[in-house]
C-alpha atoms as a PDB file:
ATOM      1  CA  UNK A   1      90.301  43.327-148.429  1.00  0.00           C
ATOM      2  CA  UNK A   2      89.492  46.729-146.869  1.00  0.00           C
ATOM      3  CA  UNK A   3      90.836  48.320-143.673  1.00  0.00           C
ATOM      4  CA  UNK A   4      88.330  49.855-141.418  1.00  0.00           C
ATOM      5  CA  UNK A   5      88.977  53.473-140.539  1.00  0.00           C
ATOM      6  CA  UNK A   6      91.566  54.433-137.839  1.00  0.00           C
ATOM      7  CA  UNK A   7      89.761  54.282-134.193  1.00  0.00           C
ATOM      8  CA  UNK A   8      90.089  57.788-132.728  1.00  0.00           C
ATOM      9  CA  UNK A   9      90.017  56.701-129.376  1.00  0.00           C
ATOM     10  CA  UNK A  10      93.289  58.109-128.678  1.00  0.00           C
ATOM     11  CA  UNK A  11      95.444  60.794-130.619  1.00  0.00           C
ATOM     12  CA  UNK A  12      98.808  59.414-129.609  1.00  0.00           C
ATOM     13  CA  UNK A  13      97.980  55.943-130.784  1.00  0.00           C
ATOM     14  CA  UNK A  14      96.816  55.332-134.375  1.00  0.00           C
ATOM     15  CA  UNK A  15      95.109  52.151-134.109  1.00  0.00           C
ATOM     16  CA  UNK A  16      92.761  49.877-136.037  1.00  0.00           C
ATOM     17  CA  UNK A  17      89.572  47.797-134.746  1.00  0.00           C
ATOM     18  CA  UNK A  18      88.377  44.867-136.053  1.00  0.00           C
ATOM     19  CA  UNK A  19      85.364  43.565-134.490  1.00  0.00           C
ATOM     20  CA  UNK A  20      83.833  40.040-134.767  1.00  0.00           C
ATOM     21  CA  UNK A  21      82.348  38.793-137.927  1.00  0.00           C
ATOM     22  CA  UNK A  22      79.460  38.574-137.234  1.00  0.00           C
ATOM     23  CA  UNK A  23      79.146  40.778-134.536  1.00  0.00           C
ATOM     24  CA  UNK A  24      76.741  38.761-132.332  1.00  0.00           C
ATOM     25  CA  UNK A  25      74.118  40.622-130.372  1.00  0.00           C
ATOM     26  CA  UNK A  26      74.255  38.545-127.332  1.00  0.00           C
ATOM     27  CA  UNK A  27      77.917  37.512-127.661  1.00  0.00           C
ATOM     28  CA  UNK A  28      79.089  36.095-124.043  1.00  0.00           C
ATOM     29  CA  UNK A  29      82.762  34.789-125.551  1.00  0.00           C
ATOM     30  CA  UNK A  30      84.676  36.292-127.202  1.00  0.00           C
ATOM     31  CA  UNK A  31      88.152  37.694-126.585  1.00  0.00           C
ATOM     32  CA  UNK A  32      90.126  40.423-127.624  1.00  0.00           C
ATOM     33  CA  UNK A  33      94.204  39.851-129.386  1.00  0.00           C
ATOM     34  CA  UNK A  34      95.961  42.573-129.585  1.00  0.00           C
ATOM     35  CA  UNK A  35      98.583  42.568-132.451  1.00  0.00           C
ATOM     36  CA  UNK A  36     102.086  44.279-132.037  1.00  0.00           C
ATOM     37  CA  UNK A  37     103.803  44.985-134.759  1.00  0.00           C
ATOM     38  CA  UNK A  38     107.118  44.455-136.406  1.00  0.00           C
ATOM     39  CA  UNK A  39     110.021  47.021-137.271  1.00  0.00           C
ATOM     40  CA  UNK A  40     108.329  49.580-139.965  1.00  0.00           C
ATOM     41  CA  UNK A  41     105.305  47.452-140.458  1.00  0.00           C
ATOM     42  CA  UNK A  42     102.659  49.559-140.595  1.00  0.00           C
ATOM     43  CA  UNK A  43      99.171  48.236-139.168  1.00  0.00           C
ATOM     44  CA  UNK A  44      97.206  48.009-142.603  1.00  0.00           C
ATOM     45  CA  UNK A  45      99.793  44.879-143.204  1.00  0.00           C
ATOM     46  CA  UNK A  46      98.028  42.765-140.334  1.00  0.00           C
ATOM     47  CA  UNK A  47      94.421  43.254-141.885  1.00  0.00           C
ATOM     48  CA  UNK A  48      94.161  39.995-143.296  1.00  0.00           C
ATOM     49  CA  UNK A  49      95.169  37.945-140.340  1.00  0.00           C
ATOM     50  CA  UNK A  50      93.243  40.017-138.326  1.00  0.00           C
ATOM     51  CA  UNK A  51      89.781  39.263-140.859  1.00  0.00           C
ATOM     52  CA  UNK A  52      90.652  35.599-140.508  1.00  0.00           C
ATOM     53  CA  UNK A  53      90.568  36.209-136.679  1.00  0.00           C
ATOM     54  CA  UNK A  54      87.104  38.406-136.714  1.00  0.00           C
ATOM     55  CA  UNK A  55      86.089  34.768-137.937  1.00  0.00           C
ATOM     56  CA  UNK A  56      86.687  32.695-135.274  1.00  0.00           C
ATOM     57  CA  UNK A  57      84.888  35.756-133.008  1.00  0.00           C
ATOM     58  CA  UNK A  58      88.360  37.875-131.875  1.00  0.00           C
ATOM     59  CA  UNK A  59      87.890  41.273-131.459  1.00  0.00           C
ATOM     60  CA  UNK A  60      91.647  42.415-133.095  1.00  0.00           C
ATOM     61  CA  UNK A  61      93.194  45.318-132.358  1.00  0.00           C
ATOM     62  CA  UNK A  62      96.449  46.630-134.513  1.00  0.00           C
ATOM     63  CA  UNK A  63      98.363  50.030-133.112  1.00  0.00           C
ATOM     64  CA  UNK A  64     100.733  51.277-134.892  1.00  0.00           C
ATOM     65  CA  UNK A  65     103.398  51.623-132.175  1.00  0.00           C
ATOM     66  CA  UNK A  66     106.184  54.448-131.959  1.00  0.00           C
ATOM     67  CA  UNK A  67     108.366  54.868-129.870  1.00  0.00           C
ATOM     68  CA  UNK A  68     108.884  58.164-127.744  1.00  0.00           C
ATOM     69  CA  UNK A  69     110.813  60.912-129.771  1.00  0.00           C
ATOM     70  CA  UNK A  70     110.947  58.495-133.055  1.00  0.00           C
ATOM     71  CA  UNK A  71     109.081  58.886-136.072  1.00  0.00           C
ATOM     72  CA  UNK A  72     109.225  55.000-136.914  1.00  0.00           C
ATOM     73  CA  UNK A  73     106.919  51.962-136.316  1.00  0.00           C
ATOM     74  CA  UNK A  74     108.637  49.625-133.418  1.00  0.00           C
ATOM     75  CA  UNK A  75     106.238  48.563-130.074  1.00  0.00           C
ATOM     76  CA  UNK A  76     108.080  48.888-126.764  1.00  0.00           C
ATOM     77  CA  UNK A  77     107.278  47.219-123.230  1.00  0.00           C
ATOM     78  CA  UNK A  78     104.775  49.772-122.374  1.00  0.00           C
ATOM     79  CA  UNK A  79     102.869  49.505-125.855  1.00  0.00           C
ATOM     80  CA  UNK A  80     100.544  47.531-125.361  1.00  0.00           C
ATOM     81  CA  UNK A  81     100.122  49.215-121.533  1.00  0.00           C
ATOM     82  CA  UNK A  82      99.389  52.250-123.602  1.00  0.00           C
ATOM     83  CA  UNK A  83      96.645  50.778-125.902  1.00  0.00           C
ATOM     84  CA  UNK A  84      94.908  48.931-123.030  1.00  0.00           C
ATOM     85  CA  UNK A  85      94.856  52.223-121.089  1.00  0.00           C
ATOM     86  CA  UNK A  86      93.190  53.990-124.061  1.00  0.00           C
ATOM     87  CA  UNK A  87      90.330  51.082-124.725  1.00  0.00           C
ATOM     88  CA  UNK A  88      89.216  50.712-121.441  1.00  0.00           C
ATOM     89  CA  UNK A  89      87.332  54.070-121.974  1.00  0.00           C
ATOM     90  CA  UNK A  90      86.050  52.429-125.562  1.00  0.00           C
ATOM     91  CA  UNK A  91      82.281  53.824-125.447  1.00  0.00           C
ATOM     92  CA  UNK A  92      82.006  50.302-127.100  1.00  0.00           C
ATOM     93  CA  UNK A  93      80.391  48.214-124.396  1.00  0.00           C
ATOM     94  CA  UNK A  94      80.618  45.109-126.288  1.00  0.00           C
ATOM     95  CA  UNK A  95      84.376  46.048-127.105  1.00  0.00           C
ATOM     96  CA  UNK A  96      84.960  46.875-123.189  1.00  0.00           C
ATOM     97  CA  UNK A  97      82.783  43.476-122.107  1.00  0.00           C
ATOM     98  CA  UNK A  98      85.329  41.436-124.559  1.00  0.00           C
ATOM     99  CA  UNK A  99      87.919  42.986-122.661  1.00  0.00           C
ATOM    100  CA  UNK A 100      87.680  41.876-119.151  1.00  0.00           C
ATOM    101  CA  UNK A 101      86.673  38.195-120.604  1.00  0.00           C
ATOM    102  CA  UNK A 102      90.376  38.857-121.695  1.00  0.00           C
ATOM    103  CA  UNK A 103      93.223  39.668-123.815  1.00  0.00           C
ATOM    104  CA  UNK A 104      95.970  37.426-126.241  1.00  0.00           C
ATOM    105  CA  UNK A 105      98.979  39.381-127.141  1.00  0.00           C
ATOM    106  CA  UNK A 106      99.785  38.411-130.933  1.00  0.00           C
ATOM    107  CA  UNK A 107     103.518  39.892-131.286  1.00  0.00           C
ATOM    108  CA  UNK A 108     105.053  39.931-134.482  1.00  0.00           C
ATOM    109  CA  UNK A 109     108.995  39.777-134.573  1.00  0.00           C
ATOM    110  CA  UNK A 110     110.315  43.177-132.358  1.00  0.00           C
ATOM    111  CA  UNK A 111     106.251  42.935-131.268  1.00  0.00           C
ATOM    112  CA  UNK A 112     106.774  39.072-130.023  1.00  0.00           C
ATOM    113  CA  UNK A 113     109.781  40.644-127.758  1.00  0.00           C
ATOM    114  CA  UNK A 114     107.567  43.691-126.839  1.00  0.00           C
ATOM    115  CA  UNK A 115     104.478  41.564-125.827  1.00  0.00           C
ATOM    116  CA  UNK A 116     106.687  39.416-123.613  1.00  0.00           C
ATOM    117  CA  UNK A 117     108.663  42.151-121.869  1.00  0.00           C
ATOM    118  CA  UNK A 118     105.588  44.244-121.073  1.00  0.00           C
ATOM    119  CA  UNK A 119     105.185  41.673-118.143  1.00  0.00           C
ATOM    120  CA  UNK A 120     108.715  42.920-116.646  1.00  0.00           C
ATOM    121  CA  UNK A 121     106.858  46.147-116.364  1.00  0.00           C
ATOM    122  CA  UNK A 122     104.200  44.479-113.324  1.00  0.00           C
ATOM    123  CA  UNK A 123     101.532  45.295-116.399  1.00  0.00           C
ATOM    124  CA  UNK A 124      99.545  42.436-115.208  1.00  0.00           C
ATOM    125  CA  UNK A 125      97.053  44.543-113.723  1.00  0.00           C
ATOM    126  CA  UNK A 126      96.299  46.083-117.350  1.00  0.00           C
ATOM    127  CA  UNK A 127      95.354  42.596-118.815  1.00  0.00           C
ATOM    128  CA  UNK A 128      92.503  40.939-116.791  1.00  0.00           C
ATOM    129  CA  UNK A 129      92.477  38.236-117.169  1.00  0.00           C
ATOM    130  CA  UNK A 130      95.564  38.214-119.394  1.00  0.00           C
ATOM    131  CA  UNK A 131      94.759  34.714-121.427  1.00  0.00           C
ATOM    132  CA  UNK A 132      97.509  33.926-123.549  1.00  0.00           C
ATOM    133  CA  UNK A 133     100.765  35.546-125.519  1.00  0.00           C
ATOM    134  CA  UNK A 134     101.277  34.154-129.016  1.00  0.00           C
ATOM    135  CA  UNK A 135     104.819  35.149-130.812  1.00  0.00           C
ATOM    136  CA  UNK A 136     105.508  34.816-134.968  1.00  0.00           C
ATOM    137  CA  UNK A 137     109.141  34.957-135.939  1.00  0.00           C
ATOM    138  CA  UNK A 138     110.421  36.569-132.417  1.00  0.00           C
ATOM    139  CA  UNK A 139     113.146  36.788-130.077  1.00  0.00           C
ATOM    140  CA  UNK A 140     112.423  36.571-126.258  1.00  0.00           C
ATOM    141  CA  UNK A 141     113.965  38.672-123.668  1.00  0.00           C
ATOM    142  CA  UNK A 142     117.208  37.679-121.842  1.00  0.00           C
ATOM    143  CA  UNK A 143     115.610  38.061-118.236  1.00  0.00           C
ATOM    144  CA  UNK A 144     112.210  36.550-119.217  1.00  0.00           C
ATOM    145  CA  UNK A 145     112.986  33.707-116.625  1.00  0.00           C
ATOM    146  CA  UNK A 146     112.380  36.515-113.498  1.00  0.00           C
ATOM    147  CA  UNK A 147     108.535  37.327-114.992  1.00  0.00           C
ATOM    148  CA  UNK A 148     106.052  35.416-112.611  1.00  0.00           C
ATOM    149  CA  UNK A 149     102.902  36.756-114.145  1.00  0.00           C
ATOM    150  CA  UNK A 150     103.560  34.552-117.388  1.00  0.00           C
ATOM    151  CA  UNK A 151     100.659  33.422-119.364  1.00  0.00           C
ATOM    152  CA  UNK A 152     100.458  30.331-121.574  1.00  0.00           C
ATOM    153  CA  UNK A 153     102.957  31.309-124.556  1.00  0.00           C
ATOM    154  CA  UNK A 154     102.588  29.898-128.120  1.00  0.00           C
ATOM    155  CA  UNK A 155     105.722  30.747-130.109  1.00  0.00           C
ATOM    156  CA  UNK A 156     105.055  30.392-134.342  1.00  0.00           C
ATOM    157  CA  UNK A 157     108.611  30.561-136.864  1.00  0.00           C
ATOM    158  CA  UNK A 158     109.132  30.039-140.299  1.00  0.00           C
ATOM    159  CA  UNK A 159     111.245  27.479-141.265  1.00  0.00           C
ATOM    160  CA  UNK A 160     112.134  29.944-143.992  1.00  0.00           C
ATOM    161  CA  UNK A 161     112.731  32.614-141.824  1.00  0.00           C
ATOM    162  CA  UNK A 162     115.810  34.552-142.520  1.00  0.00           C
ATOM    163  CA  UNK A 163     115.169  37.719-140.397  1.00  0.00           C
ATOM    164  CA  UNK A 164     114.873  35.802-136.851  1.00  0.00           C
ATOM    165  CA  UNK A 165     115.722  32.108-138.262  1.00  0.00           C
ATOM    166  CA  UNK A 166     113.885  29.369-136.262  1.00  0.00           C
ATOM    167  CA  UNK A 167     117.245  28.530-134.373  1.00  0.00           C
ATOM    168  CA  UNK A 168     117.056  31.516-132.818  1.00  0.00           C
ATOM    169  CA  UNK A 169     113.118  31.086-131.835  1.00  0.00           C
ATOM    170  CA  UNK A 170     114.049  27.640-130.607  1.00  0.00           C
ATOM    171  CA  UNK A 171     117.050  29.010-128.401  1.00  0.00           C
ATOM    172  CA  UNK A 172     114.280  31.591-127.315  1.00  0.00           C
ATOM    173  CA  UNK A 173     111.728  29.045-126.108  1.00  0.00           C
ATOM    174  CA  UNK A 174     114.360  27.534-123.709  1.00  0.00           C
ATOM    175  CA  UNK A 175     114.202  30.503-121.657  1.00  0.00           C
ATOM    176  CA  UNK A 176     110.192  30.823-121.201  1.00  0.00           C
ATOM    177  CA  UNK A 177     109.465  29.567-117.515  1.00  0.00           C
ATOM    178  CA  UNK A 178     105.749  28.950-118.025  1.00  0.00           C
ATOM    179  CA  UNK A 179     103.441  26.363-119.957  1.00  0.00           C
ATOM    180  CA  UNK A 180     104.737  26.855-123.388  1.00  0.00           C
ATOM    181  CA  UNK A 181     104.245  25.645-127.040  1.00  0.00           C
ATOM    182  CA  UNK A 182     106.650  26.057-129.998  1.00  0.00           C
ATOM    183  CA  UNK A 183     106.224  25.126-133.628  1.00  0.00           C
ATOM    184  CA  UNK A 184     107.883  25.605-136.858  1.00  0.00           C
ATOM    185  CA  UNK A 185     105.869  25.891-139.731  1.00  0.00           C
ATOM    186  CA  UNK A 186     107.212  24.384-142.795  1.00  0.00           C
ATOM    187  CA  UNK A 187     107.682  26.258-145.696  1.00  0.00           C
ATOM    188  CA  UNK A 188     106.374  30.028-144.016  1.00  0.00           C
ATOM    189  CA  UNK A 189     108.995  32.869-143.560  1.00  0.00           C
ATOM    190  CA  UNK A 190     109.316  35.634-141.574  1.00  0.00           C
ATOM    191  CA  UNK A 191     106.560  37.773-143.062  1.00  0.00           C
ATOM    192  CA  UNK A 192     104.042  35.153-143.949  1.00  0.00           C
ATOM    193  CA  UNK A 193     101.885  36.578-140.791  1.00  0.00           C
ATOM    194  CA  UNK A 194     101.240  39.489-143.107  1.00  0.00           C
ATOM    195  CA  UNK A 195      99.621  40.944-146.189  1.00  0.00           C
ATOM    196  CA  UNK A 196     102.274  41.059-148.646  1.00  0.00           C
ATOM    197  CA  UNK A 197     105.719  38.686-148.841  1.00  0.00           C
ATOM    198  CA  UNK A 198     108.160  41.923-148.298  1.00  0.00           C
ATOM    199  CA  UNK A 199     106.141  44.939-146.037  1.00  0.00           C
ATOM    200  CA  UNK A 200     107.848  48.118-146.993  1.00  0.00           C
ATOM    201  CA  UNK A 201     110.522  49.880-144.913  1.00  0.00           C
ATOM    202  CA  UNK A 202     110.813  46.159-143.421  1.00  0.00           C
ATOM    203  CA  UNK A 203     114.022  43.947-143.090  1.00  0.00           C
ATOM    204  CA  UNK A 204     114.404  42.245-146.402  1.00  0.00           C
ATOM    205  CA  UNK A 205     113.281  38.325-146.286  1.00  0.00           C
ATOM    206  CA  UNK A 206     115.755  36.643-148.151  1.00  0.00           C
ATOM    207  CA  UNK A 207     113.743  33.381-148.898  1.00  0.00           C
ATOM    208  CA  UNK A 208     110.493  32.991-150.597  1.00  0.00           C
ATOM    209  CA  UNK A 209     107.474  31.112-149.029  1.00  0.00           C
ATOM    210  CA  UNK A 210     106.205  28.100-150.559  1.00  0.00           C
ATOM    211  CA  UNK A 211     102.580  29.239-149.041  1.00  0.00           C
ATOM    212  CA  UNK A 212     101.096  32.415-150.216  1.00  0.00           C
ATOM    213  CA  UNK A 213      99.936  34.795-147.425  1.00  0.00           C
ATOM    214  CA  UNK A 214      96.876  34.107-148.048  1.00  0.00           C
ATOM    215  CA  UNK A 215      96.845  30.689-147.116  1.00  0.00           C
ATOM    216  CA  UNK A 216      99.682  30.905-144.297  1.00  0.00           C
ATOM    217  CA  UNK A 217      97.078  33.879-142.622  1.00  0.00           C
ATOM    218  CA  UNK A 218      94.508  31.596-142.475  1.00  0.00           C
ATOM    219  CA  UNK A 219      96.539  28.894-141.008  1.00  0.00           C
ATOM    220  CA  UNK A 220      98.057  31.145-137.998  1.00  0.00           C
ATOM    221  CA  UNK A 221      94.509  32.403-136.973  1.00  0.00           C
ATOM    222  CA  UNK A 222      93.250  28.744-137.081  1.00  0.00           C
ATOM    223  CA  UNK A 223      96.831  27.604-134.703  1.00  0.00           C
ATOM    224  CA  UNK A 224      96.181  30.655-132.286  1.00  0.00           C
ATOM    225  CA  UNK A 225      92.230  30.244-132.217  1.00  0.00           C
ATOM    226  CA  UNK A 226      93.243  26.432-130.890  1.00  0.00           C
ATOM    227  CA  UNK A 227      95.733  26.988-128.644  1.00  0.00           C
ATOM    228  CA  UNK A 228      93.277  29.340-127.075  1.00  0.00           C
ATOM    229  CA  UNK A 229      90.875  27.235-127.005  1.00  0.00           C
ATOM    230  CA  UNK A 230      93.100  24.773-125.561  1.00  0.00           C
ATOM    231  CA  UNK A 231      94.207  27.720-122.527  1.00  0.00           C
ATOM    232  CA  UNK A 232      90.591  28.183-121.992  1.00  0.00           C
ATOM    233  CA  UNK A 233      90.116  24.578-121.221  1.00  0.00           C
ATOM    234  CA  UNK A 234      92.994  23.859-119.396  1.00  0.00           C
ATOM    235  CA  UNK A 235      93.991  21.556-121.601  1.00  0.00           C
ATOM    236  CA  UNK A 236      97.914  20.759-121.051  1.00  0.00           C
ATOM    237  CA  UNK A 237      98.304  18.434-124.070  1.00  0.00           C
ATOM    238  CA  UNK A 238      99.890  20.874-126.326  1.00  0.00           C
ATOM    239  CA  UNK A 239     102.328  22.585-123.460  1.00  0.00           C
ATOM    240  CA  UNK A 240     106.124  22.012-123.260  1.00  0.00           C
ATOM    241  CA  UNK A 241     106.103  20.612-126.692  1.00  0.00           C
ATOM    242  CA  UNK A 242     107.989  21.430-129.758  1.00  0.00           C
ATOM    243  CA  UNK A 243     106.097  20.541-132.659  1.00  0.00           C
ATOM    244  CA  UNK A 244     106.999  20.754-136.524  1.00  0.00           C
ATOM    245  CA  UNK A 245     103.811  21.707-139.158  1.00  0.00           C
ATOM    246  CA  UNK A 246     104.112  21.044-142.565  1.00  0.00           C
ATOM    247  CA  UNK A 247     101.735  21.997-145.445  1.00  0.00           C
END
């Protein structure tokens, strides 16, 4: 699968676009997720989720997030401020059309904690409208419970997840004060959101998936794509439950 070449929209943020496939000449839809990263996960290991995305008509956008004065990969709270700021000058019109229909913030482990804190920051303004935030394998911060601005939140774990184990995803979702969804996908671990089983420079997994990435890629674009459907429609079926997935 090939990565498209690094947008040079801004010098301070190496980032990679992934437009809809196909990219339809009157498109009138679709929405834009913006994927934050995990520790020392570099953006080319989020291609594949992203394709499967492009599919069901995201635009996908995947920084690679550093934070100031460090030379490693880890998104803060003002990451995804930073990446916002920088597209809304995209000379893309159909980029900058797909985002004020709106954006889903896809956060990966430390990215799951990023994408919720960057509310704390009053970012609200940046994300209009802000549709949904969608965690895999992540934490949630302590004082989440004071954000009012809250979208919809759909949190994904591993049941094999031995980097942030689903106990501590579960314990997580307790503190999220808004119209929520979690389930725990049999059989997935922590990195089954990316390309490869162990991304290099990241934690070490300690348990094998019984799904290949492949597969479990496809699967996590296909649970986000409904649940966004589901926001879009106001549909409160699948909020405050806790659901378990197997394979």
């Amino acid at each position: 699968m090939s990565v498209p070449p690094t947008s040079k929209l801004t010098s301070s943020i190496p980032l990679d676009l992934y437009p809809p496939e196909p990219l339809l000449a009157e498109d009138d839809s679709s929405l834009v997720v913006l994927i934050l990263q995990g520790v020392e996960i570099d953006k080319s290991e989020y291609s594949a989720i992203a394709k499967e995305l492009n599919r069901h008509q995201f635009w996908v956008i995947v920084p690679n997030c550093y934070p100031v004065g460090r030379d490693y990969i880890c998104p803060e709270n003002y990451s995804a401020k930073q990446v916002i700021n920088a597209l809304q000058y995209s000379p893309s019109q159909p980029l900058y059309q797909a985002l004020q229909r709106g954006v889903i913030l896809l956060g990966h482990s430390a990215g799951g904690m990023a994408a919720l804190a960057a509310l704390n920051d009053n970012l609200s303004d940046l994300f209009s409208p802000l549709v949904a935030i969608a965690t895999y394998g992540s934490n949630t911060p302590f004082n989440i419970s004071h954000i009012s601005s809250l979208p919809p939140v759909l949190m994904l774990s591993g049941e094999k997840d031995s980097v942030v184990s689903p106990v501590i995803s579960r314990a997580a979702f307790q503190r999220i004060p808004t119209a929520k969804t979690f389930i725990e996908l049999k059989g997935l671990n922590h990195y089954s959101i990316n390309n490869t089983p162990q991304p290099i420079g990241a934690p070490l997994e300690e348990n094998k998936a019984d799904l290949s990435n492949r597969d479990s890629v496809h699967f996590v674009a296909s649970l986000l794509t409904s649940f966004v459907q589901r926001v879009k429609s106001q549909d409160e079926n699948w909020f405050g439950k806790q659901l378990q997935i197997s394979f």
